[in-house]
Protein backbone atom coordinates (compact mmCIF):
# COMPACT_ATOMS: atom_id res chain seq x y z
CA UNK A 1 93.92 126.53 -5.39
CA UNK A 2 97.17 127.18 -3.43
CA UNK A 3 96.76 124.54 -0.89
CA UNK A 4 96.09 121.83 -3.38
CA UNK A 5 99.63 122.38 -4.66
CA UNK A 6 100.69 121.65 -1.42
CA UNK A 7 102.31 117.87 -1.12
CA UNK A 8 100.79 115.95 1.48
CA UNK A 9 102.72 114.44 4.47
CA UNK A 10 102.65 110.69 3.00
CA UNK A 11 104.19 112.26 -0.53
CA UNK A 12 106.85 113.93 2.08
CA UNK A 13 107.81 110.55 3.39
CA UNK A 14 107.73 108.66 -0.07
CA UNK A 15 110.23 111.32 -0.81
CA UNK A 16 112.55 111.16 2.29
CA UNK A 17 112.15 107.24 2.77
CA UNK A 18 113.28 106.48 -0.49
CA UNK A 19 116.32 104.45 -1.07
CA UNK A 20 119.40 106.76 -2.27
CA UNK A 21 122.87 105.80 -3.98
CA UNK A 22 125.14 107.19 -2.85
CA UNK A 23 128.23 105.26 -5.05
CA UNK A 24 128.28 101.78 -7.17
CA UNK A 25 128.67 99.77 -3.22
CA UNK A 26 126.81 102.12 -0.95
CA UNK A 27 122.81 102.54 -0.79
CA UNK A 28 121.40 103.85 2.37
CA UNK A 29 117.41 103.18 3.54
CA UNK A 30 116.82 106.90 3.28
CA UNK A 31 117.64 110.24 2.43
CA UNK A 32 118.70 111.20 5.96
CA UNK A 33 122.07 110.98 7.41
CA UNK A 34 123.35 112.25 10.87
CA UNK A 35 125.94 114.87 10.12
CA UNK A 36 129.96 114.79 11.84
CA UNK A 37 129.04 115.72 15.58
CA UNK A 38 131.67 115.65 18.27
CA UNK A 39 132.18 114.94 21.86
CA UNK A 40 134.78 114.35 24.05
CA UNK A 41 133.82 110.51 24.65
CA UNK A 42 136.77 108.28 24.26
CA UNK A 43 140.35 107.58 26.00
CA UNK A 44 143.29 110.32 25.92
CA UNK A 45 145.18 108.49 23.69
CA UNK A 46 142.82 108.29 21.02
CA UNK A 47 141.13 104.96 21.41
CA UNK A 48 137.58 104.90 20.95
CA UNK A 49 135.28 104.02 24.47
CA UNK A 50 132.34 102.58 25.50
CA UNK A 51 130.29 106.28 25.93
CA UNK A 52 131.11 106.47 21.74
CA UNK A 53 129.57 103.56 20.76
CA UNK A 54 126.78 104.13 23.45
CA UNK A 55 126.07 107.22 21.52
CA UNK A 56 126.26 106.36 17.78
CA UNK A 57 123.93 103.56 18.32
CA UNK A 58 121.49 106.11 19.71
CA UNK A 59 121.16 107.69 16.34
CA UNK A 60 120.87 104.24 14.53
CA UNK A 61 117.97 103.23 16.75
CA UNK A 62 115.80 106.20 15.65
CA UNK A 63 116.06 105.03 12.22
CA UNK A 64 118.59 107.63 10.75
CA UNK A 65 120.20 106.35 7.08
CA UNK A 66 123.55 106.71 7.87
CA UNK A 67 126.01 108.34 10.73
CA UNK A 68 128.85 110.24 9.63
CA UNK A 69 131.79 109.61 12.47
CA UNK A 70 132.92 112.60 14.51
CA UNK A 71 135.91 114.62 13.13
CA UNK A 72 138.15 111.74 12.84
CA UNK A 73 141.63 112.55 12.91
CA UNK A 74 143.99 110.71 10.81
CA UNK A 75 147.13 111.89 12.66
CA UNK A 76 147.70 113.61 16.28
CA UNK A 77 148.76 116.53 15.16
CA UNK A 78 145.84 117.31 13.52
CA UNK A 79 143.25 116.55 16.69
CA UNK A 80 140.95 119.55 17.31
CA UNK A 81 140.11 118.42 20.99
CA UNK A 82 141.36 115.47 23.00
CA UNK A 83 139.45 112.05 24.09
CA UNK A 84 138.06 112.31 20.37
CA UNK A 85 138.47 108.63 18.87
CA UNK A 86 141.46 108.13 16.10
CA UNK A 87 142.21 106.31 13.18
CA UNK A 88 146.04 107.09 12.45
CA UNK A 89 147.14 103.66 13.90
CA UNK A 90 146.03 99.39 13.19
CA UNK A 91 145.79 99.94 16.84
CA UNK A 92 142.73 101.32 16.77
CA UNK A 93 140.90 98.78 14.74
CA UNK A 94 139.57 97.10 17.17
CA UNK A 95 137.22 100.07 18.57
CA UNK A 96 136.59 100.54 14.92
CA UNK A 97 135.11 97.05 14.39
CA UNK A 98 132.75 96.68 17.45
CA UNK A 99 131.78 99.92 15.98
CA UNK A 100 130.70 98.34 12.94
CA UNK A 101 129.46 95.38 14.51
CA UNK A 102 126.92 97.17 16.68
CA UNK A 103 125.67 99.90 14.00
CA UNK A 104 125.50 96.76 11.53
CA UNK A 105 122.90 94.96 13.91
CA UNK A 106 119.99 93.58 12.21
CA UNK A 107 117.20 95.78 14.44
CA UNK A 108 118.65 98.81 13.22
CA UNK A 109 117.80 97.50 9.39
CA UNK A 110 120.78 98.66 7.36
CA UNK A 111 122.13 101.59 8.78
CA UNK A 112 125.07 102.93 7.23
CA UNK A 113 128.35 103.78 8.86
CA UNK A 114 130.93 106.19 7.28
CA UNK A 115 133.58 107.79 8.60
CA UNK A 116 134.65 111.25 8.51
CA UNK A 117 138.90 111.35 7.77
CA UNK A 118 140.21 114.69 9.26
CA UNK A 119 143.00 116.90 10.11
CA UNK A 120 142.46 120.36 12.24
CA UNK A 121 145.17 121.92 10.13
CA UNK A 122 145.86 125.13 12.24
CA UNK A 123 142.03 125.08 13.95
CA UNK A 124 143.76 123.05 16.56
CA UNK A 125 141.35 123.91 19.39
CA UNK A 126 142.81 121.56 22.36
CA UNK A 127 145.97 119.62 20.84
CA UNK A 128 146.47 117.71 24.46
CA UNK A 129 149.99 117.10 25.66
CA UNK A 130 151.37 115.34 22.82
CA UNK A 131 151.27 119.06 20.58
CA UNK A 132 152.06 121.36 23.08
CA UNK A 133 155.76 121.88 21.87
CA UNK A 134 154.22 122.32 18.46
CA UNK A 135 152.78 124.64 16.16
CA UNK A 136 149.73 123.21 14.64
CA UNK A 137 150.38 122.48 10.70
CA UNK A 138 148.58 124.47 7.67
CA UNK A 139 148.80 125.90 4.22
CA UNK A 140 149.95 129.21 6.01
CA UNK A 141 152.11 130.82 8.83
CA UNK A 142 149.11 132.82 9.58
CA UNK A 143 147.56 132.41 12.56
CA UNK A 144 143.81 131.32 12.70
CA UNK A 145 141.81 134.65 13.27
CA UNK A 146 139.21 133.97 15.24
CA UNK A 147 140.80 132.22 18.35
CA UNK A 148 144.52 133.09 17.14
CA UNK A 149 146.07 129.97 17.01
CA UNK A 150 149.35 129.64 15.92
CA UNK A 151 150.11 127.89 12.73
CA UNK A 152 153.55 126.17 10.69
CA UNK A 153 153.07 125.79 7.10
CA UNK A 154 153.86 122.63 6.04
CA UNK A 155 156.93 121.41 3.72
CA UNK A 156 156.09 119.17 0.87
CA UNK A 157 157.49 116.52 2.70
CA UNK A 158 155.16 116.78 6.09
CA UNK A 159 152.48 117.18 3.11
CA UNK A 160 153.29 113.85 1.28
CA UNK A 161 152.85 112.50 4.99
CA UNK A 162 149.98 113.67 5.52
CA UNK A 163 148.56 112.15 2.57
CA UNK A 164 149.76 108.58 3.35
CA UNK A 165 148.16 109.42 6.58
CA UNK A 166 144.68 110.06 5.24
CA UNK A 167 145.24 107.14 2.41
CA UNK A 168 146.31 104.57 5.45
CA UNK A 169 143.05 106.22 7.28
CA UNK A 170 140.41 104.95 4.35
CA UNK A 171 142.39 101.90 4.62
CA UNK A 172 141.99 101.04 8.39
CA UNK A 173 138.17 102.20 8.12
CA UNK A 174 137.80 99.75 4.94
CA UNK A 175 139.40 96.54 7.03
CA UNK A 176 137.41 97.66 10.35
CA UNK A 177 133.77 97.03 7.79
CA UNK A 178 132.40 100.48 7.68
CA UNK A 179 130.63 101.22 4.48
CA UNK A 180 132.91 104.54 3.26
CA UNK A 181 134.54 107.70 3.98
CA UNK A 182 134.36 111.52 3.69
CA UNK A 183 136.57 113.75 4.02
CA UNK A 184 136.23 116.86 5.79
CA UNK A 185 137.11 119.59 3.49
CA UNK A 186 135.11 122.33 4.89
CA UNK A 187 134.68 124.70 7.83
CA UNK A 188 137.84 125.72 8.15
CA UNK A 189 140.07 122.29 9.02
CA UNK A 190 143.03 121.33 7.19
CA UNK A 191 141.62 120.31 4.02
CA UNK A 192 140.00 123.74 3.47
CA UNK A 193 143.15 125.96 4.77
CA UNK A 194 144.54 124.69 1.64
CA UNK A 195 141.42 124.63 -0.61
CA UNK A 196 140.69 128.50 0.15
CA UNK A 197 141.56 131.62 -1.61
CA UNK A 198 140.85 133.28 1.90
CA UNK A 199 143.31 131.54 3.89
CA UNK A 200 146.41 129.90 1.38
CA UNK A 201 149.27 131.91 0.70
CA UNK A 202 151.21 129.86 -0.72
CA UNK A 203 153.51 130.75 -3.87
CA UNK A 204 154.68 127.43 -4.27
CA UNK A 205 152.85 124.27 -6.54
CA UNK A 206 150.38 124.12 -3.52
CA UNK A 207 148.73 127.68 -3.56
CA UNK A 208 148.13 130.61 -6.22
CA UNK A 209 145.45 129.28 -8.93
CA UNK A 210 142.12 127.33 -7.84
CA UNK A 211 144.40 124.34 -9.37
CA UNK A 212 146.96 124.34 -6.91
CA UNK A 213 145.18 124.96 -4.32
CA UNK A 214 143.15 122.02 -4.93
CA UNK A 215 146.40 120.10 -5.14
CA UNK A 216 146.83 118.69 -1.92
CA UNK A 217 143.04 117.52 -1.92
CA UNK A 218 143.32 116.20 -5.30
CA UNK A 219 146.75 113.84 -3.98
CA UNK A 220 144.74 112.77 -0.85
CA UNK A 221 141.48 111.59 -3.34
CA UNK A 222 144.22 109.61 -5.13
CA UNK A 223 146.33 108.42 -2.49
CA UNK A 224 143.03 106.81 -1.15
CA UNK A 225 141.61 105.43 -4.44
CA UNK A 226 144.90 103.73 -4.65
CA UNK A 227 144.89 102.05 -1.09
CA UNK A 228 141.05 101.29 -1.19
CA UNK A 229 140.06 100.87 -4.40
CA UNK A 230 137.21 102.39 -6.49
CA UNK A 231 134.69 100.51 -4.93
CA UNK A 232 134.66 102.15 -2.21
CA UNK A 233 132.39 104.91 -1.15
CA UNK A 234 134.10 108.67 -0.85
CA UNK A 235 132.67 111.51 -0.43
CA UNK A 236 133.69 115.08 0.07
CA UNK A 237 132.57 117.66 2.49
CA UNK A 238 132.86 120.95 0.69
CA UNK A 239 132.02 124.69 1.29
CA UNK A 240 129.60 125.96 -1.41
CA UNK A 241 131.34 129.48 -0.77
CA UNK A 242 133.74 130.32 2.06
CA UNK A 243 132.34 133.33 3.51
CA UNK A 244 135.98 134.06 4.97
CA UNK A 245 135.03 137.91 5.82
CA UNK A 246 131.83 136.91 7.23
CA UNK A 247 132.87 138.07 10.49
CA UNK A 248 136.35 139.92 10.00
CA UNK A 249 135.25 142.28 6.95
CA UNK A 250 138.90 143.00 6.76
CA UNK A 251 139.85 139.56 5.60
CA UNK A 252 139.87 137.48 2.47
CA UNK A 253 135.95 136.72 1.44
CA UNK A 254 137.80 132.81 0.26
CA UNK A 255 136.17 130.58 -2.39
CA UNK A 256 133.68 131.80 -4.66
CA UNK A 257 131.19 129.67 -5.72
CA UNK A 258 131.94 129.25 -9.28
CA UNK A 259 136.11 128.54 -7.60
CA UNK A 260 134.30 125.82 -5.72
CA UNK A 261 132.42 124.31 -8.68
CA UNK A 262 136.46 124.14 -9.95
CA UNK A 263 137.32 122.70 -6.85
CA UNK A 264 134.85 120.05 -7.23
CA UNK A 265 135.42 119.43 -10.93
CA UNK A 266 138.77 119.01 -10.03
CA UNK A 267 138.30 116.68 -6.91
CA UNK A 268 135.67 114.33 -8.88
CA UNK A 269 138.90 113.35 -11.10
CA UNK A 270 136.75 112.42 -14.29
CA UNK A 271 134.78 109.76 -12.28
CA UNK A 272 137.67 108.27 -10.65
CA UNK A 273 137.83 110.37 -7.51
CA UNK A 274 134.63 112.06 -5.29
CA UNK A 275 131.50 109.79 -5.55
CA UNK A 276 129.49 112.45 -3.81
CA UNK A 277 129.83 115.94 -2.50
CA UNK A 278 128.26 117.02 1.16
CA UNK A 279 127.89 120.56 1.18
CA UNK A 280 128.51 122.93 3.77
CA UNK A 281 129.71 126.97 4.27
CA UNK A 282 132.03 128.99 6.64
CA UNK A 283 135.40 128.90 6.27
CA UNK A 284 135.88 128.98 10.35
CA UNK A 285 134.44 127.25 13.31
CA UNK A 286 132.64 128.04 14.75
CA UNK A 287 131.24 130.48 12.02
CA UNK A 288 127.82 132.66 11.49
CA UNK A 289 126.70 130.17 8.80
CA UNK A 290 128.13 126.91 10.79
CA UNK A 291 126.58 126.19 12.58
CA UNK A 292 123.79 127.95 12.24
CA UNK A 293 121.70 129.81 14.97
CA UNK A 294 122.59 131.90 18.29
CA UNK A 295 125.54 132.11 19.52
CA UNK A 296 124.84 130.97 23.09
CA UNK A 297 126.88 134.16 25.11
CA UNK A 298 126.03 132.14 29.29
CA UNK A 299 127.78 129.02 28.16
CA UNK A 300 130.69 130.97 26.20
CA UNK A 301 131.43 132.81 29.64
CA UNK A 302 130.77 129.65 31.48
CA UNK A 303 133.07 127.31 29.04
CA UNK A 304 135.16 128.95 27.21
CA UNK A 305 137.89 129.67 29.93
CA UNK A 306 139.21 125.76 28.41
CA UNK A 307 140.52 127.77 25.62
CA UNK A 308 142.41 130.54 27.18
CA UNK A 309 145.74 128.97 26.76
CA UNK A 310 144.90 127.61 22.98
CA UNK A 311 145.22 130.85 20.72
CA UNK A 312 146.65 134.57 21.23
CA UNK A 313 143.22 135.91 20.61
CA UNK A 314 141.20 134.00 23.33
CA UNK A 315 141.60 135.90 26.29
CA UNK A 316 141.71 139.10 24.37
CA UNK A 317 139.38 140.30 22.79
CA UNK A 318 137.15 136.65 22.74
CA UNK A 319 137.03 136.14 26.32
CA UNK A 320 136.90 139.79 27.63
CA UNK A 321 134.06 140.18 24.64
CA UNK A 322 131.82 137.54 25.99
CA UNK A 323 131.89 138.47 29.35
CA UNK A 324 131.23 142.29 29.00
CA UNK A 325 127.65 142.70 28.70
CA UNK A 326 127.68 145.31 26.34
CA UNK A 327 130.21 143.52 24.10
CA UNK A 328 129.07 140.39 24.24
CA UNK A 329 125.64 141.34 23.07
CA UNK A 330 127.17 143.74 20.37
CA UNK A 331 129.13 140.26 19.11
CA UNK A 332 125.92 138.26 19.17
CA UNK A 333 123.69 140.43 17.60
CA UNK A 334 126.45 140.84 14.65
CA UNK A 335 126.72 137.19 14.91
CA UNK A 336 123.36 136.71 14.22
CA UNK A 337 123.03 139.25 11.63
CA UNK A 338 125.66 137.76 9.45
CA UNK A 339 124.14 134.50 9.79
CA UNK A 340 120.90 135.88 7.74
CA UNK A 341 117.19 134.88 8.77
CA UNK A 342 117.07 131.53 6.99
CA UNK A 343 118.74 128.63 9.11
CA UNK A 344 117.03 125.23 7.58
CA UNK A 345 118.31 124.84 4.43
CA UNK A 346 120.87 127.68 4.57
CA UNK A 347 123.29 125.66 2.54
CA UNK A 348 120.81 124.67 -0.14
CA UNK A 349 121.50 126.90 -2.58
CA UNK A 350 124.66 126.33 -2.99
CA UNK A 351 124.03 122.22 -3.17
CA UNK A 352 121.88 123.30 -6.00
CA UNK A 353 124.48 125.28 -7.93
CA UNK A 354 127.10 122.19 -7.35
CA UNK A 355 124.22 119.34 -8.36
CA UNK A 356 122.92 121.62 -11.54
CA UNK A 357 126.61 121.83 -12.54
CA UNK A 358 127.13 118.40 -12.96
CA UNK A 359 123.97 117.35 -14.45
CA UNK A 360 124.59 119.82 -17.31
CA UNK A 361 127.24 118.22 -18.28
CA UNK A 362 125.85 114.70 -17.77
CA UNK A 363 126.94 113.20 -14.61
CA UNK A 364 124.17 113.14 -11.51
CA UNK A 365 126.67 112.55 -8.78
CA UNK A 366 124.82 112.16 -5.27
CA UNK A 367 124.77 115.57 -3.31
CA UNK A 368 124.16 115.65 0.49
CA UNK A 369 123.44 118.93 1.91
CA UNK A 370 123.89 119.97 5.91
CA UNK A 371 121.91 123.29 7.37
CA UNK A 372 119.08 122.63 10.34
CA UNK A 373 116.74 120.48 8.81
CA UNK A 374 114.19 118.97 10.79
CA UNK A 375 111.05 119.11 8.91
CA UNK A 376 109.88 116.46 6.61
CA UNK A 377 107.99 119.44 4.07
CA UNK A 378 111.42 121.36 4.14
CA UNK A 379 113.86 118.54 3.26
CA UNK A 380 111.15 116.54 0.69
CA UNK A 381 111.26 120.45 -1.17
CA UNK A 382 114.34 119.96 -1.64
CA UNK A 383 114.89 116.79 -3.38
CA UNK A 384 112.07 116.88 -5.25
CA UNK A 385 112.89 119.74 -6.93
CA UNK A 386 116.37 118.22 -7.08
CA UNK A 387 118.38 121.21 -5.24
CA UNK A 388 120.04 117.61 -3.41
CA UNK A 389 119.72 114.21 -3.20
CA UNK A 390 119.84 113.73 0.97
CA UNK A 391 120.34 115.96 3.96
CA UNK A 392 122.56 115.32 6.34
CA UNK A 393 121.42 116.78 10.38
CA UNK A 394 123.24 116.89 13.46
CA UNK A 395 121.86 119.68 16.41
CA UNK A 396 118.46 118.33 15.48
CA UNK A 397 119.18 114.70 16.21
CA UNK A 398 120.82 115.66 19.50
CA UNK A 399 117.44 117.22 20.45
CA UNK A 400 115.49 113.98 19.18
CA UNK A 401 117.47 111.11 18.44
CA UNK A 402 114.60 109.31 16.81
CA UNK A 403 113.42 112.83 14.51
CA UNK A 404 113.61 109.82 11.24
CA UNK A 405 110.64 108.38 13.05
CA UNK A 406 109.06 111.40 13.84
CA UNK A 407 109.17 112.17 10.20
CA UNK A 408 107.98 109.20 9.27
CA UNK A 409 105.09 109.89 10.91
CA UNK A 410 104.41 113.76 10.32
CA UNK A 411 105.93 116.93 9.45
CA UNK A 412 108.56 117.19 12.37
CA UNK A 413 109.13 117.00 16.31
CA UNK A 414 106.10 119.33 18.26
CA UNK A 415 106.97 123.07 18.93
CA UNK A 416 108.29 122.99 22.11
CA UNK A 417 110.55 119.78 21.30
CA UNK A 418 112.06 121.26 18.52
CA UNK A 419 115.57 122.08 18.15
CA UNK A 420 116.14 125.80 18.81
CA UNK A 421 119.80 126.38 17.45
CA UNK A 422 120.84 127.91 20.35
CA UNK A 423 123.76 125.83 20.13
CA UNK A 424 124.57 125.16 23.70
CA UNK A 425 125.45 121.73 22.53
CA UNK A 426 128.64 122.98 20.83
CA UNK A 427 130.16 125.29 23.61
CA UNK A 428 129.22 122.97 26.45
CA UNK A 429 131.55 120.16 24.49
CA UNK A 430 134.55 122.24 25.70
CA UNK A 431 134.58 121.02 28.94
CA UNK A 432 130.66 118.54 29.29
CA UNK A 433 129.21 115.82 28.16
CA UNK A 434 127.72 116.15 24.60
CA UNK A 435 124.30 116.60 24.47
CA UNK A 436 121.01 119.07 24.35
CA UNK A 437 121.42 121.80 27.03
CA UNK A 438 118.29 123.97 25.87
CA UNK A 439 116.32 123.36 29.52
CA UNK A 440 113.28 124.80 27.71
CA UNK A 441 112.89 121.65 26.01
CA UNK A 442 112.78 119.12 28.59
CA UNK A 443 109.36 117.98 30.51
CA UNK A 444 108.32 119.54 33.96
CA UNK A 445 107.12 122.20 35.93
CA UNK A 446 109.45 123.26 37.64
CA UNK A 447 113.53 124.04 37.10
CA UNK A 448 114.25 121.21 39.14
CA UNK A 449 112.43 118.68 37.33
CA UNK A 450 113.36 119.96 33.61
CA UNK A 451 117.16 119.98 34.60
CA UNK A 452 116.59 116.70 36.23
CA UNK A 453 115.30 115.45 32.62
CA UNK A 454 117.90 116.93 30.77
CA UNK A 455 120.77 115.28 32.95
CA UNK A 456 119.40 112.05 32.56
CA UNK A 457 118.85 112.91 28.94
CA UNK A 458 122.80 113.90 28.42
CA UNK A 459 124.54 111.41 30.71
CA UNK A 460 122.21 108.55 29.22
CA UNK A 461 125.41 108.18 26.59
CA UNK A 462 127.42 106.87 29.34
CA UNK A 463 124.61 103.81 29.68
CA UNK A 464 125.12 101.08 29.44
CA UNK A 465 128.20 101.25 31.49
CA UNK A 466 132.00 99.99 30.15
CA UNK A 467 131.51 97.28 33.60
């Protein structure tokens, strides 16, 4: 009797290939969307190159619903790592456009192109020449924990900037054609150093109460509705709960999840602010629950020397840690205890909490939720049973750019061509090329011919070539 309970693969794609709204302008062919995913593709000074658009129209060729930019910062002191494309000058509308242009193309059948408006706050990883004589802004003087970066809190005048910044962000990625914007409010950028009870210490009109914390946010969702409009699309990314001490027991645990259903009360402005909410968790990157998996201890010791001379914690203890073998191991197996055994869907009760919230009291605003999905049973669960609306993936499209197909066709990519979420991907983007570095997932019999495969496979981003 069980199994006929069971939804059949075609009632899994009905599901997943249905049309969603997102807001009153934006509809996108399906419920999946490729998630914020970054890499070091584009000019020093912040002008987007030929490798970036090589590699976003990789994602709208295998049929995904709509990309989410890279962490797209709206001013250069708030860059996380250099050669990351920009949006804090008109200069930069030109990359913007061809962007548009080319993820607008009729054989890609309506993809959807939204970009992600952000500010590192004080998780500055690799500010790049232009901040070295600077302390990276926040909500706080307190250094971020986990590498030990240094941070400035900022006056309410470098805040007011910093909203116009944002504001004249939505308004260059309006005029460059792309279909909305989100803003990245989550994972421990600037957005959330302000949103969280773990991290703000303020005692002035920005910090104390869940309402002033949310201040800053709440100016930002205005300043844009005011340069944009209401017609366009917004959406916010948001941590379901914080998970500050996740790691550190000693610290802060951050944002509840009943503070963040405040937060996002707050932030949808009675219908004229947030048209959707994309949630995530971790108050930190990287973090236990973001993303989630291994943490991958060769390619730490391998990569991680590029942030030695970012933080006052990186050569001691995070560098020293992941090269002792005893430590290191110790750090990943607490790592991966404090991430918990679920990693698909990780975030999904917490997009269920947020979308139940608002339906009660009437209002069924879209909810996108971000965690390691990559099977079509998993993620048609979901929304039928109305935890969220869409998913949004990003490791699991780097290990199959065309997993919308695969779905299309049956429950998700074969075993040994899954994504592991071992997350190589993320600690080679210090100092590589973006891509999928788990060699057990290439073809071949040999090492030789699997690491042959996987080159190709992670340099393909730089083809075709700029001449």
């Amino acid at each position: 009797m069980a199994e006929q309970n069971i939804p059949s693969h075609s009632a899994d794609r009905d599901v997943i290939f249905e049309p969603l709204k997102l807001s009153k302008n934006l509809t996108i062919k399906n419920r999946l969307l490729r998630s914020s995913i970054s890499g070091m593709f584009d000019d020093y000074n912040g002008h987007g190159g030929n490798a970036r658009l090589n590699w976003e129209e990789k994602f709208a060729r295998g049929g995904i619903g709509a990309i989410i930019s890279a962490f797209t910062p709206v001013a250069v002191r708030g860059r996380i790592l250099v050669r990351y494309a920009m949006i804090d000058h008109d200069n930069k509308l030109g990359f913007w456009k061809e962007l548009a242009r080319r993820i607008h193309r009729p054989e890609y059948n309506g993809c959807k192109y939204i970009m992600q408006l952000s500010h590192s706050g004080r998780q500055q990883d690799m500010g790049g020449i232009e901040n070295l004589f600077w302390k990276p802004l926040s909500s706080t003087n307190t250094k971020d924990f986990f590498h030990g970066i240094l941070s400035q809190a900022m006056t309410k005048g470098e805040i007011a900037g910093t909203v116009q910044s944002f504001a004249e962000g939505a308004g260059r990625a309006r005029e460059a054609g792309l279909d909305g914007v989100e803003l990245h409010g989550s994972n421990g950028y600037l957005l959330t150093q302000f949103l969280s009870s773990g991290i703000n210490d303020r005692d002035d009109g920005y910090g104390g109460a869940v309402e002033n914390r949310s201040r800053f946010v709440l100016e930002v969702v205005r300043a844009i509705r005011k340069k944009v409009g209401r017609d366009f699309h917004l959406q916010m990314k948001i941590n379901g709960v914080d998970h500050n001490n996740w790691l550190y027991p000693w610290l802060k645990p951050g944002n509840s999840l009943e503070e963040t259903l405040k937060i996002c009360e707050i932030l949808r402005d009675n219908g004229e602010g947030v048209d959707a909410f994309h949630v995530s968790s971790g108050s930190t990157f990287p973090h236990p629950r973001n993303p989630p998996g291994d943490f991958p201890l060769l390619a730490a010791r391998r990569w991680y020397d590029g942030m030695l001379s970012s933080g006052v914690r990186t050569v001691f203890p995070n560098y020293i840690v992941f090269r002792s073998r005893i430590l290191g191991w110790l750090f990943r197996r607490w790592w991966i205890y404090r991430r918990g055994p679920i990693i698909e869907g990780i975030n999904a009760a917490y997009a269920r909490a947020i979308k139940q919230h608002f339906k009660d009291k009437g209002d069924e605003i879209p909810i996108l939720c971000t965690g390691g999905f990559q099977h079509a049973s998993v993620i048609a669960q979901l929304i039928r049973e109305g935890w969220c609306d869409g998913v949004t993936m990003a490791r699991p499209l780097i290990a199959n750019n065309d997993l919308p197909k695969i779905l299309m066709e049956k429950n998700g990519p074969d075993p040994d061509k899954e994504c592991t979420y071992c997350n190589k991907c993320l600690v080679n983007d210090i100092e590589n090329p973006l891509g999928c570095y788990e060699l057990s997932r290439y073809d071949g019999a040999t090492f030789d011919e699997k690491y042959r495969n996987m080159m190709e496979s992670i340099m393909s981003v730089f083809d075709p070539p700029t001449y």
